[in-house]
PDB file of N, CA and C in Angstrom:
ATOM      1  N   UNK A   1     210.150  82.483  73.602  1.00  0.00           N
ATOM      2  CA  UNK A   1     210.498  83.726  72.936  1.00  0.00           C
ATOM      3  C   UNK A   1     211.841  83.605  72.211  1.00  0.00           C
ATOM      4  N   UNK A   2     212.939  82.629  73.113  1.00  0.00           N
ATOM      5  CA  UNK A   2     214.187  82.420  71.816  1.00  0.00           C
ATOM      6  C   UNK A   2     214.051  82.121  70.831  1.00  0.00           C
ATOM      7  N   UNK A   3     213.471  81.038  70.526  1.00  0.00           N
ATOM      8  CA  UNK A   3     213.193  80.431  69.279  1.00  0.00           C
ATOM      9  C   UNK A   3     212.428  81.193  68.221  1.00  0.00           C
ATOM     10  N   UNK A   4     211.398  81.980  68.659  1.00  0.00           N
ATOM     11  CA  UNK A   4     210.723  83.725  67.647  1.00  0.00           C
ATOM     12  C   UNK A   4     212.254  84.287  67.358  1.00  0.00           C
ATOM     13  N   UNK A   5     212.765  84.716  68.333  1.00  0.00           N
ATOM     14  CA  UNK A   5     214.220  85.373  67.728  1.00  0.00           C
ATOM     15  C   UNK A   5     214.764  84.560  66.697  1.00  0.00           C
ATOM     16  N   UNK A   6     215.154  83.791  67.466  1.00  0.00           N
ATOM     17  CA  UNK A   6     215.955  82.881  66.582  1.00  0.00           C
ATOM     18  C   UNK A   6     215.363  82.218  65.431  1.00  0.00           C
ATOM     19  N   UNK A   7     214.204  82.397  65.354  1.00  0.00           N
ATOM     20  CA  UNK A   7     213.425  82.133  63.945  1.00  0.00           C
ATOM     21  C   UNK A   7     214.450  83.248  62.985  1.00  0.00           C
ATOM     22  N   UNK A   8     213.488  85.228  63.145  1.00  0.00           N
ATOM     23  CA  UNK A   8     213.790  85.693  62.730  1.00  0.00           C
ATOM     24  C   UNK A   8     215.248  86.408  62.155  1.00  0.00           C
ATOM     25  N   UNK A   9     216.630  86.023  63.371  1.00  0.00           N
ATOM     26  CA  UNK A   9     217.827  85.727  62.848  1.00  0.00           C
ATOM     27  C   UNK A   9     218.060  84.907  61.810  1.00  0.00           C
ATOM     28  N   UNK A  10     217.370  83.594  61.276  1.00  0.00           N
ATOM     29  CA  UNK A  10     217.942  83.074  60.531  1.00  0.00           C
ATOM     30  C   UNK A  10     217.578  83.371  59.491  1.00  0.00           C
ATOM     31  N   UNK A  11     215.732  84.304  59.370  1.00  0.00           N
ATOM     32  CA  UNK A  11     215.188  84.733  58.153  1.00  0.00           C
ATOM     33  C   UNK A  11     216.402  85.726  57.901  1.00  0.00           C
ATOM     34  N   UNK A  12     216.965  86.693  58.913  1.00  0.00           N
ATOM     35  CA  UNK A  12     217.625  87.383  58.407  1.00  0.00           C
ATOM     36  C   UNK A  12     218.922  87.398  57.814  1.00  0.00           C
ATOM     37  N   UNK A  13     219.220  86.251  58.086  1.00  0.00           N
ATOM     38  CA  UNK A  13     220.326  85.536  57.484  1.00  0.00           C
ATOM     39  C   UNK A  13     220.264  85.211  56.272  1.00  0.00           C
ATOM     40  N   UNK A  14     219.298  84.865  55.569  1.00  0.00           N
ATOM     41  CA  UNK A  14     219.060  84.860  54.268  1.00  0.00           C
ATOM     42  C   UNK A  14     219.189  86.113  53.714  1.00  0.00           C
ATOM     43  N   UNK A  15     218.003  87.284  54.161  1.00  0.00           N
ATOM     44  CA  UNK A  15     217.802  88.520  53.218  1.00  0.00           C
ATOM     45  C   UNK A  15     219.608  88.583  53.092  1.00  0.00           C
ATOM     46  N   UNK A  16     220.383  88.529  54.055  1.00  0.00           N
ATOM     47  CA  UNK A  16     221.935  89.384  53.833  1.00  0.00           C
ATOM     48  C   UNK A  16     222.340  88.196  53.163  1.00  0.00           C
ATOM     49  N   UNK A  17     222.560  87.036  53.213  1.00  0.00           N
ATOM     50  CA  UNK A  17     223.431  86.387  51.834  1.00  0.00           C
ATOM     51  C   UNK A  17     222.549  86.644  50.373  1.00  0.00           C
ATOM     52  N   UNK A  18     221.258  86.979  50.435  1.00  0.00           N
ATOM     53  CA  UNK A  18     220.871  87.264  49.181  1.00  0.00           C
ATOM     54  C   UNK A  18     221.150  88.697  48.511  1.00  0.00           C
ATOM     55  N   UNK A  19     221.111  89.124  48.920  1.00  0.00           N
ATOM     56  CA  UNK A  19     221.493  90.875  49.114  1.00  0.00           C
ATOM     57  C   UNK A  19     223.050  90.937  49.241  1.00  0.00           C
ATOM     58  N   UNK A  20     224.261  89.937  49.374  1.00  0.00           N
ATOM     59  CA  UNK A  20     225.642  89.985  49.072  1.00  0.00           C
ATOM     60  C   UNK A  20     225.093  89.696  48.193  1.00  0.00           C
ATOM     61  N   UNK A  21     224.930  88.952  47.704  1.00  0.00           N
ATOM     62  CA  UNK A  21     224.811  87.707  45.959  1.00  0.00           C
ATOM     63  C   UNK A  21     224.991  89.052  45.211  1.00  0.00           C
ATOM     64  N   UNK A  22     223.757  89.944  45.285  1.00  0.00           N
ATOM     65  CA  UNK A  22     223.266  91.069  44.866  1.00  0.00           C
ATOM     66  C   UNK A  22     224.029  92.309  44.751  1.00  0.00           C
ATOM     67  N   UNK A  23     225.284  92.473  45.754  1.00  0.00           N
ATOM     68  CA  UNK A  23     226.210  93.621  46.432  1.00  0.00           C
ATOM     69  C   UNK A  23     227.266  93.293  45.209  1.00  0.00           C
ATOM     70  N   UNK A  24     227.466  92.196  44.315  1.00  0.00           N
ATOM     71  CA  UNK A  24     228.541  91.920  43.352  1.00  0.00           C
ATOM     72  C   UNK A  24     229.978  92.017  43.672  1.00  0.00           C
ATOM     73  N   UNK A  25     229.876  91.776  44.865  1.00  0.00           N
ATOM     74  CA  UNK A  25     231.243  91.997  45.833  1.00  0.00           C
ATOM     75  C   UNK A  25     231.514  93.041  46.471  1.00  0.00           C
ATOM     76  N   UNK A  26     230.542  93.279  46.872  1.00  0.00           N
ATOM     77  CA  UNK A  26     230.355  94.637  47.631  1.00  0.00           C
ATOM     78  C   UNK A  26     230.810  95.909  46.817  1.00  0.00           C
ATOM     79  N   UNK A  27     230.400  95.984  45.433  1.00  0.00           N
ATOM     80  CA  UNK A  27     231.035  96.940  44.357  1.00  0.00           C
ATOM     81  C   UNK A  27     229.576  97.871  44.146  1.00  0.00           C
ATOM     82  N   UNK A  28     228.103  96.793  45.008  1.00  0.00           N
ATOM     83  CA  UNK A  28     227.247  98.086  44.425  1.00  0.00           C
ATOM     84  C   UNK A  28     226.570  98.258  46.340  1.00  0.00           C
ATOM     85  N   UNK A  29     226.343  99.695  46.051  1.00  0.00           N
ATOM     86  CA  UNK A  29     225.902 100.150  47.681  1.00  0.00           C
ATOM     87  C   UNK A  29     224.988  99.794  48.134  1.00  0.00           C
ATOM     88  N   UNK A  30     223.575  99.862  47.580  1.00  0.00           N
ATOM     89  CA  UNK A  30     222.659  99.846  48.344  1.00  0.00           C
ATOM     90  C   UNK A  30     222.056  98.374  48.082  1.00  0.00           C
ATOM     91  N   UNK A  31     223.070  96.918  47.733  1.00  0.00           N
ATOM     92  CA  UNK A  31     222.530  95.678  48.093  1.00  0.00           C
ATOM     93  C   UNK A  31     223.860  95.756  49.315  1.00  0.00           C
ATOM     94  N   UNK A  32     224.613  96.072  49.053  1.00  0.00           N
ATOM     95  CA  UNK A  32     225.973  96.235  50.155  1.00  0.00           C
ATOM     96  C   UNK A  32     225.525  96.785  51.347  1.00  0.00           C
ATOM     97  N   UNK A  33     224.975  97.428  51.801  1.00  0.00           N
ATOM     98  CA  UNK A  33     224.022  98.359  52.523  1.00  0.00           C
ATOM     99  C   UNK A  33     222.862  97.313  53.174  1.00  0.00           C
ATOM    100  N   UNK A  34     222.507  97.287  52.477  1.00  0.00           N
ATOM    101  CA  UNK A  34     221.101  95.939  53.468  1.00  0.00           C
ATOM    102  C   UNK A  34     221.827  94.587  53.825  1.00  0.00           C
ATOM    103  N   UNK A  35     223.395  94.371  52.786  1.00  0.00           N
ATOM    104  CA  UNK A  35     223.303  93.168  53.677  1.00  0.00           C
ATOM    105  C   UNK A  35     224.137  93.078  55.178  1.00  0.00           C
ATOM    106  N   UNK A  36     224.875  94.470  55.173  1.00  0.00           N
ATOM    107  CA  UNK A  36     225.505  95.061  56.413  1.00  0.00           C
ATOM    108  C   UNK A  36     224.549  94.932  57.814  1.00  0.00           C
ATOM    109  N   UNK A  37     223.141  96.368  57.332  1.00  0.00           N
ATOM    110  CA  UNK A  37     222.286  95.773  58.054  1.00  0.00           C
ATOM    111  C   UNK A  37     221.669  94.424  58.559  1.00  0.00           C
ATOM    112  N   UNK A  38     221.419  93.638  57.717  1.00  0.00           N
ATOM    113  CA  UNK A  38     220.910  92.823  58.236  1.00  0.00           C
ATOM    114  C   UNK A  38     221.341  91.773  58.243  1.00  0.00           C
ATOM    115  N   UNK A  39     222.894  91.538  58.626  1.00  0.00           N
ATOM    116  CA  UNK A  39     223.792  90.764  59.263  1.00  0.00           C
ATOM    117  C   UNK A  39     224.061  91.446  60.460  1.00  0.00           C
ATOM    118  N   UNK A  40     223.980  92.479  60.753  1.00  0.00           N
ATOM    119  CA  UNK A  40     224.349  93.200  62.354  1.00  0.00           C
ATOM    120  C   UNK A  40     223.160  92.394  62.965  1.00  0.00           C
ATOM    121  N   UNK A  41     221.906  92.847  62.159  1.00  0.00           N
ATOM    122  CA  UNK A  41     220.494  92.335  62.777  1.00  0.00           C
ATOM    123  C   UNK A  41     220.201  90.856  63.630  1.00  0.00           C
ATOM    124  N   UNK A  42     220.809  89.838  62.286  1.00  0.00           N
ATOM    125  CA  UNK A  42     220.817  88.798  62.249  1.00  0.00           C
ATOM    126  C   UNK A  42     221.632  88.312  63.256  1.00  0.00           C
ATOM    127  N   UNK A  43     223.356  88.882  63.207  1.00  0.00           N
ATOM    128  CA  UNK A  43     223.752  88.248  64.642  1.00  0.00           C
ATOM    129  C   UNK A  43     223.463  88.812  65.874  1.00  0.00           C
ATOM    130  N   UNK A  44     222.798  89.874  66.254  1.00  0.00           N
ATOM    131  CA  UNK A  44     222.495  90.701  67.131  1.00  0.00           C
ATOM    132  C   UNK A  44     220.920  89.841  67.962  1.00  0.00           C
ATOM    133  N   UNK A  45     220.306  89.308  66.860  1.00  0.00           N
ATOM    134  CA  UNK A  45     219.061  88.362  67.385  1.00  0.00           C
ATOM    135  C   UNK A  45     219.849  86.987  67.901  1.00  0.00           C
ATOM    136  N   UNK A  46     221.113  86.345  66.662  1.00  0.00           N
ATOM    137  CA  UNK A  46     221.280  85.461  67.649  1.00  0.00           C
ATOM    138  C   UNK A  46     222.089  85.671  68.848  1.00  0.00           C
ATOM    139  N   UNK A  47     222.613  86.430  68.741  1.00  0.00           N
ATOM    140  CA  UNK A  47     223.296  86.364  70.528  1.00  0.00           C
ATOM    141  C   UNK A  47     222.293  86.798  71.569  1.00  0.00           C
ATOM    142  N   UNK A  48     220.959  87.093  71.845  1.00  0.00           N
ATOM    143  CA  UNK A  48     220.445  87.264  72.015  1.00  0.00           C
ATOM    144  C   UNK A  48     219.157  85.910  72.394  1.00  0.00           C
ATOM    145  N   UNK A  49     219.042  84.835  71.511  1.00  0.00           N
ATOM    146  CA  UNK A  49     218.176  83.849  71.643  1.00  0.00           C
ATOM    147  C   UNK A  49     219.716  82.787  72.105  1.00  0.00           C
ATOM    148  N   UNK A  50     220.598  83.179  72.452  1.00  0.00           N
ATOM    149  CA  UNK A  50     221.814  82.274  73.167  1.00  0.00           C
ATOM    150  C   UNK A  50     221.631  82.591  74.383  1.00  0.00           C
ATOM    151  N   UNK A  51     221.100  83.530  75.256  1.00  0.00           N
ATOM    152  CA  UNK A  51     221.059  84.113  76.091  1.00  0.00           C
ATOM    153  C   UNK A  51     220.563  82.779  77.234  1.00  0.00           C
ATOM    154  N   UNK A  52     219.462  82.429  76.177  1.00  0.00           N
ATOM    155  CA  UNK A  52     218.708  81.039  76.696  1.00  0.00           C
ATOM    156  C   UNK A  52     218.704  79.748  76.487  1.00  0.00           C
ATOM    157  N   UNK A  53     219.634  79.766  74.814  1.00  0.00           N
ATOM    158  CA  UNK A  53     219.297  78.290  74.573  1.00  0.00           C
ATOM    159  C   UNK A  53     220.646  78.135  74.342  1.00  0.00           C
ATOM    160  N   UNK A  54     221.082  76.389  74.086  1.00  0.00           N
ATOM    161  CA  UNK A  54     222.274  76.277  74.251  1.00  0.00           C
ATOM    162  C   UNK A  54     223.147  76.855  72.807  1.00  0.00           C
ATOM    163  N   UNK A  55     224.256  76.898  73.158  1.00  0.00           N
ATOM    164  CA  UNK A  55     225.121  77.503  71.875  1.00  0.00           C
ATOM    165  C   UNK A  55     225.197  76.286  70.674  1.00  0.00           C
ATOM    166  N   UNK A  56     224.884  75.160  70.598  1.00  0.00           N
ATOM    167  CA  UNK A  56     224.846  74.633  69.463  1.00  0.00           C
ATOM    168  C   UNK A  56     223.352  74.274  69.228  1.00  0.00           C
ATOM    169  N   UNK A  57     222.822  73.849  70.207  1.00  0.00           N
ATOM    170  CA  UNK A  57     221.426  74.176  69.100  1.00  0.00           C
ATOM    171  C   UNK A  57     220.905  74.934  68.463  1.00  0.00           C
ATOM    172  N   UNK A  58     221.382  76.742  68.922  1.00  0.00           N
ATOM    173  CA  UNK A  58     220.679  78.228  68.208  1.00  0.00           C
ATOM    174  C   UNK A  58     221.832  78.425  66.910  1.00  0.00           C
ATOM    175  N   UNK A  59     222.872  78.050  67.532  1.00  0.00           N
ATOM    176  CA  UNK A  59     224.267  77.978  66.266  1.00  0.00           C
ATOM    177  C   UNK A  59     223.525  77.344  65.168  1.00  0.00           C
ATOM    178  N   UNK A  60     222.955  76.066  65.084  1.00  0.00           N
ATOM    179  CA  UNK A  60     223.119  75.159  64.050  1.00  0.00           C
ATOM    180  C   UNK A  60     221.645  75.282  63.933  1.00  0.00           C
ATOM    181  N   UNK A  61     220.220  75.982  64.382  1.00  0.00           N
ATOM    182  CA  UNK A  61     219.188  75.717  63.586  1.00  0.00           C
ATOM    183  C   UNK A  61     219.457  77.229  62.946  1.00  0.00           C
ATOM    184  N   UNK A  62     220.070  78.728  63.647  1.00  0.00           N
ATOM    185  CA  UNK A  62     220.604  79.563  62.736  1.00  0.00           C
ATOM    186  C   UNK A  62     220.867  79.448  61.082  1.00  0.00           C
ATOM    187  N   UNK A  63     222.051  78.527  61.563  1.00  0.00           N
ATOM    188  CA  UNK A  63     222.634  78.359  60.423  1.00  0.00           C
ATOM    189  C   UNK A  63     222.159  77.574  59.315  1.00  0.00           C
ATOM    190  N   UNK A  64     221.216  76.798  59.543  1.00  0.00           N
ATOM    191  CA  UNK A  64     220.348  75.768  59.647  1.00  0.00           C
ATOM    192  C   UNK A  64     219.276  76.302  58.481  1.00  0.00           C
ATOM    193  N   UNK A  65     218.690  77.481  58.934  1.00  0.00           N
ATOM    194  CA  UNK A  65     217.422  78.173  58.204  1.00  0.00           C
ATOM    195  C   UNK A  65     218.512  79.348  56.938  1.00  0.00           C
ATOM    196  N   UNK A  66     219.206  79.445  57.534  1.00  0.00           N
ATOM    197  CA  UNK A  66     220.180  80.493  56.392  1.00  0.00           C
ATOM    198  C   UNK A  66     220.546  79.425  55.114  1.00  0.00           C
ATOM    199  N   UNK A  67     221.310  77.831  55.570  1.00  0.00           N
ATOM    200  CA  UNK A  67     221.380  77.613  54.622  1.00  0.00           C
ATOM    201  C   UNK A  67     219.860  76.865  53.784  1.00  0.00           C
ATOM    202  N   UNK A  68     219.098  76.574  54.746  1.00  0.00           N
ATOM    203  CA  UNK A  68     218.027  75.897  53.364  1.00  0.00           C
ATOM    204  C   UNK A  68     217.537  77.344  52.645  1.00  0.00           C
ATOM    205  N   UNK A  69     217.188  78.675  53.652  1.00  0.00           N
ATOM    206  CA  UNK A  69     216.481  79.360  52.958  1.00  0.00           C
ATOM    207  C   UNK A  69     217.319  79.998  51.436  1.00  0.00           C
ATOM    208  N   UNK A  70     218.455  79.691  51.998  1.00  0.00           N
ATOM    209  CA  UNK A  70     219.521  80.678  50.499  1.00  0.00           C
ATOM    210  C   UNK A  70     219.666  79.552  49.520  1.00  0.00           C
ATOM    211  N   UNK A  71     219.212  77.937  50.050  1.00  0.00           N
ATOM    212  CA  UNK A  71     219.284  77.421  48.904  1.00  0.00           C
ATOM    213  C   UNK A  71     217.512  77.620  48.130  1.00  0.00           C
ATOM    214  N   UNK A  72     216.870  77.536  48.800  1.00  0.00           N
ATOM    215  CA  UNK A  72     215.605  77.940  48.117  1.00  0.00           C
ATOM    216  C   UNK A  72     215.694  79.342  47.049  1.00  0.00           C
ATOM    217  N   UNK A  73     215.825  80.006  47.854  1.00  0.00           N
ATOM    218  CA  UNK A  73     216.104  81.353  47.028  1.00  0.00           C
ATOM    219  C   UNK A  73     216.704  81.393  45.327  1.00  0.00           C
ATOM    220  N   UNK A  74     218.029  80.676  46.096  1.00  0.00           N
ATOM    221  CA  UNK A  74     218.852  80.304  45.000  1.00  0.00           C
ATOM    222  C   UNK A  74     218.195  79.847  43.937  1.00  0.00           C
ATOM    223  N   UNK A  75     217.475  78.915  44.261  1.00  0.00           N
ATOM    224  CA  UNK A  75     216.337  78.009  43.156  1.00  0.00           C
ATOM    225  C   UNK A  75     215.292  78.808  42.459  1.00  0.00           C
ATOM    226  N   UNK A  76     214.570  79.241  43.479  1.00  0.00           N
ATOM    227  CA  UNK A  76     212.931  80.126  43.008  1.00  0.00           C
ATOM    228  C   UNK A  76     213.533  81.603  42.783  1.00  0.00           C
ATOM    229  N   UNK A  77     214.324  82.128  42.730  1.00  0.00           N
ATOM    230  CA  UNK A  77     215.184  83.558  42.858  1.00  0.00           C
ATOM    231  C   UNK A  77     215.778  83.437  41.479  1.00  0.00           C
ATOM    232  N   UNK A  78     216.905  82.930  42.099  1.00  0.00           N
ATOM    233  CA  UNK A  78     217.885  83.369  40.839  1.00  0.00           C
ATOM    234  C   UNK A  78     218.078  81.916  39.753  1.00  0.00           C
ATOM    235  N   UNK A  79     217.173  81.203  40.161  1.00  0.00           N
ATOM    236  CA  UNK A  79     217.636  79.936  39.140  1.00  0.00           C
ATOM    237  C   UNK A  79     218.770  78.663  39.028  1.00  0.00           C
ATOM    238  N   UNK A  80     218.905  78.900  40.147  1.00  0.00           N
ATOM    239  CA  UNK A  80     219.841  77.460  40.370  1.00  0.00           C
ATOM    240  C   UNK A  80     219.413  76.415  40.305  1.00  0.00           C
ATOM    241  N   UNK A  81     220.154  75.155  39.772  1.00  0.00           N
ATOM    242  CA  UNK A  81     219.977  74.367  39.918  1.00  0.00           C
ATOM    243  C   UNK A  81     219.344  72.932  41.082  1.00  0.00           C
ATOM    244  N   UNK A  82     217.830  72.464  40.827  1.00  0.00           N
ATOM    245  CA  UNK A  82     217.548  72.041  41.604  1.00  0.00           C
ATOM    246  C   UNK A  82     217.711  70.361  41.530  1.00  0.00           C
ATOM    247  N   UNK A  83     219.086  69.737  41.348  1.00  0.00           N
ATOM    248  CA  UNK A  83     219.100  68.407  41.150  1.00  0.00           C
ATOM    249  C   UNK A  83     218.654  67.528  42.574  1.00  0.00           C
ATOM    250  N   UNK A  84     218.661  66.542  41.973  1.00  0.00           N
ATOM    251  CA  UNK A  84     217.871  65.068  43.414  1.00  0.00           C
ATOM    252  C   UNK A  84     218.805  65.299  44.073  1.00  0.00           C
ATOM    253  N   UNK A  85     220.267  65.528  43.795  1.00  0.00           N
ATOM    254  CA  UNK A  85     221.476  65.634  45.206  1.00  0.00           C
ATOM    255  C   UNK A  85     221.062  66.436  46.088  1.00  0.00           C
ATOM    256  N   UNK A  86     221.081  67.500  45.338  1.00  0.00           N
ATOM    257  CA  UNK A  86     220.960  68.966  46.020  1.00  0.00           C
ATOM    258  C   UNK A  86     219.724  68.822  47.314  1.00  0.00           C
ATOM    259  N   UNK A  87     218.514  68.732  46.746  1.00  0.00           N
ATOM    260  CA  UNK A  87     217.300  68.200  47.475  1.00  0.00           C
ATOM    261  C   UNK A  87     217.447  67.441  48.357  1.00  0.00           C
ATOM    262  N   UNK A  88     218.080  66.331  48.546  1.00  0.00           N
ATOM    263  CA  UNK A  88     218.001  65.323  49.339  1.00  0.00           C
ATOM    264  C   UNK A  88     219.485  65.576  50.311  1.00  0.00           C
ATOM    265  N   UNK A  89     220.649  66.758  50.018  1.00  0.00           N
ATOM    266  CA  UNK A  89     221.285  67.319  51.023  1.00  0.00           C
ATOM    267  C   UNK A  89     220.102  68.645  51.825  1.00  0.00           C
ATOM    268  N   UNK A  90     219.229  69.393  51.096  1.00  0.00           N
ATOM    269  CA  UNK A  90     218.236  70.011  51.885  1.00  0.00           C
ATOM    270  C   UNK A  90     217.297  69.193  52.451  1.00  0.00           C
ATOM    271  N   UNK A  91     217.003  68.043  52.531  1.00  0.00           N
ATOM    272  CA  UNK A  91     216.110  67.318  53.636  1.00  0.00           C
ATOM    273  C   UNK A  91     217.222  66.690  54.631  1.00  0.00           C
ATOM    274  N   UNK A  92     218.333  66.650  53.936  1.00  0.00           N
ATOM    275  CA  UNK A  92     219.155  65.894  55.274  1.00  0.00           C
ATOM    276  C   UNK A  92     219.148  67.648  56.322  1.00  0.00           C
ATOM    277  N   UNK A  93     219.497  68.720  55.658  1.00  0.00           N
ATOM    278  CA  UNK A  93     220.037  69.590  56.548  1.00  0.00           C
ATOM    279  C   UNK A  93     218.712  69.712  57.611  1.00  0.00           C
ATOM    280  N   UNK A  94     217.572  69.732  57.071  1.00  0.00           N
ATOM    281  CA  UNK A  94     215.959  69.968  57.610  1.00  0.00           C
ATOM    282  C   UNK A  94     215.988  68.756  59.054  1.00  0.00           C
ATOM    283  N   UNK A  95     216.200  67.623  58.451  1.00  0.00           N
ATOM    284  CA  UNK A  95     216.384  66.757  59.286  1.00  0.00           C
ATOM    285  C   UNK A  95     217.063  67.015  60.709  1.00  0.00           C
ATOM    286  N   UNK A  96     218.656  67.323  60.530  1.00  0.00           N
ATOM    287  CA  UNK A  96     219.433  67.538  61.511  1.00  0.00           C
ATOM    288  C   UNK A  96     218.269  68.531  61.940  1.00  0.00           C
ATOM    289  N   UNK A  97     218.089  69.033  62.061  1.00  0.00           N
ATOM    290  CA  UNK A  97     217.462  71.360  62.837  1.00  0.00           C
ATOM    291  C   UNK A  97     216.100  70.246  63.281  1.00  0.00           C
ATOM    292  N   UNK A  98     215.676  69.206  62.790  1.00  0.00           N
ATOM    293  CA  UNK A  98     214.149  68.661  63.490  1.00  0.00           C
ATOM    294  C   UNK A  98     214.719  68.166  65.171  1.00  0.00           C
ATOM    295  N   UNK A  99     216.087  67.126  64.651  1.00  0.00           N
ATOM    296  CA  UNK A  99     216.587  66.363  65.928  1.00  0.00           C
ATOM    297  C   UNK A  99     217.328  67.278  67.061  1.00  0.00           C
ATOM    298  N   UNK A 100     218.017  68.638  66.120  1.00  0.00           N
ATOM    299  CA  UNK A 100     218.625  69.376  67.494  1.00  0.00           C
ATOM    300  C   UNK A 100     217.586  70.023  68.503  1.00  0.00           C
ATOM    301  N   UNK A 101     216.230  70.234  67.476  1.00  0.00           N
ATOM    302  CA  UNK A 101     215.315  71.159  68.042  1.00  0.00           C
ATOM    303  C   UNK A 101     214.353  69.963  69.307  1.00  0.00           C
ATOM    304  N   UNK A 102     214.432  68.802  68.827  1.00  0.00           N
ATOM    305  CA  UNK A 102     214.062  67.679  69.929  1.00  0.00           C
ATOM    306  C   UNK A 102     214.860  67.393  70.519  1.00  0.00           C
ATOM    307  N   UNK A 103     215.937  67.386  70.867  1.00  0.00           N
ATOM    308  CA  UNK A 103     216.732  66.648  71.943  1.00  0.00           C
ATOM    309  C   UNK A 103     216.989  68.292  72.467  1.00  0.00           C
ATOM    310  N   UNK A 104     216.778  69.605  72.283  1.00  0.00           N
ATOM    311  CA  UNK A 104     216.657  70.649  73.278  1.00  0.00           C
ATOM    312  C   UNK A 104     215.524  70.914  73.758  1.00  0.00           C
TER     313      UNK A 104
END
């Protein structure tokens, strides 16, 4: 059941850095507004899937799914740039979150 949490913390970790992107520095409300929510959300699930698993494996596949999913986003969303670097730092990050999630 941690790891369902801790899935959905890290989805929610995305919606709120996409929804800052969106907040323009917190100058407009209602992307400012969801990403409040659902950063309370987001760390509120992970302290919660810590309850059980250790603090750096839920830390770092957390953080883990926030950053590939905001770099995806970034890409299929708003158009960022998808160079071979970039890509091949998102399979290294994928990588690490495969080995923390096996050696826990």
């Amino acid at each position: 059941m941690a790891w369902v949490v801790l899935i959905f913390a890290g989805i929610f970790e995305i919606i709120w850095a996409y929804s800052m992107k969106l907040s323009d520095g917190f100058t407009k409300l209602t992307p400012s507004i969801i990403t409040i929510v659902f950063m309370l959300l987001s760390f509120g699930l992970l302290a919660y899937a810590m309850r059980s698993l250790p603090l750096g494996t839920a830390y770092v596949v957390w953080t883990g799914i926030g950053a590939i999913g905001s770099f995806l986003v970034g890409i299929f969303i708003l158009g960022e740039p998808a160079s071979a670097l970039r890509m091949l730092a998102a399979v290294l990050i994928i990588a690490g979150l495969v080995l923390m999630k096996i050696a826990s």
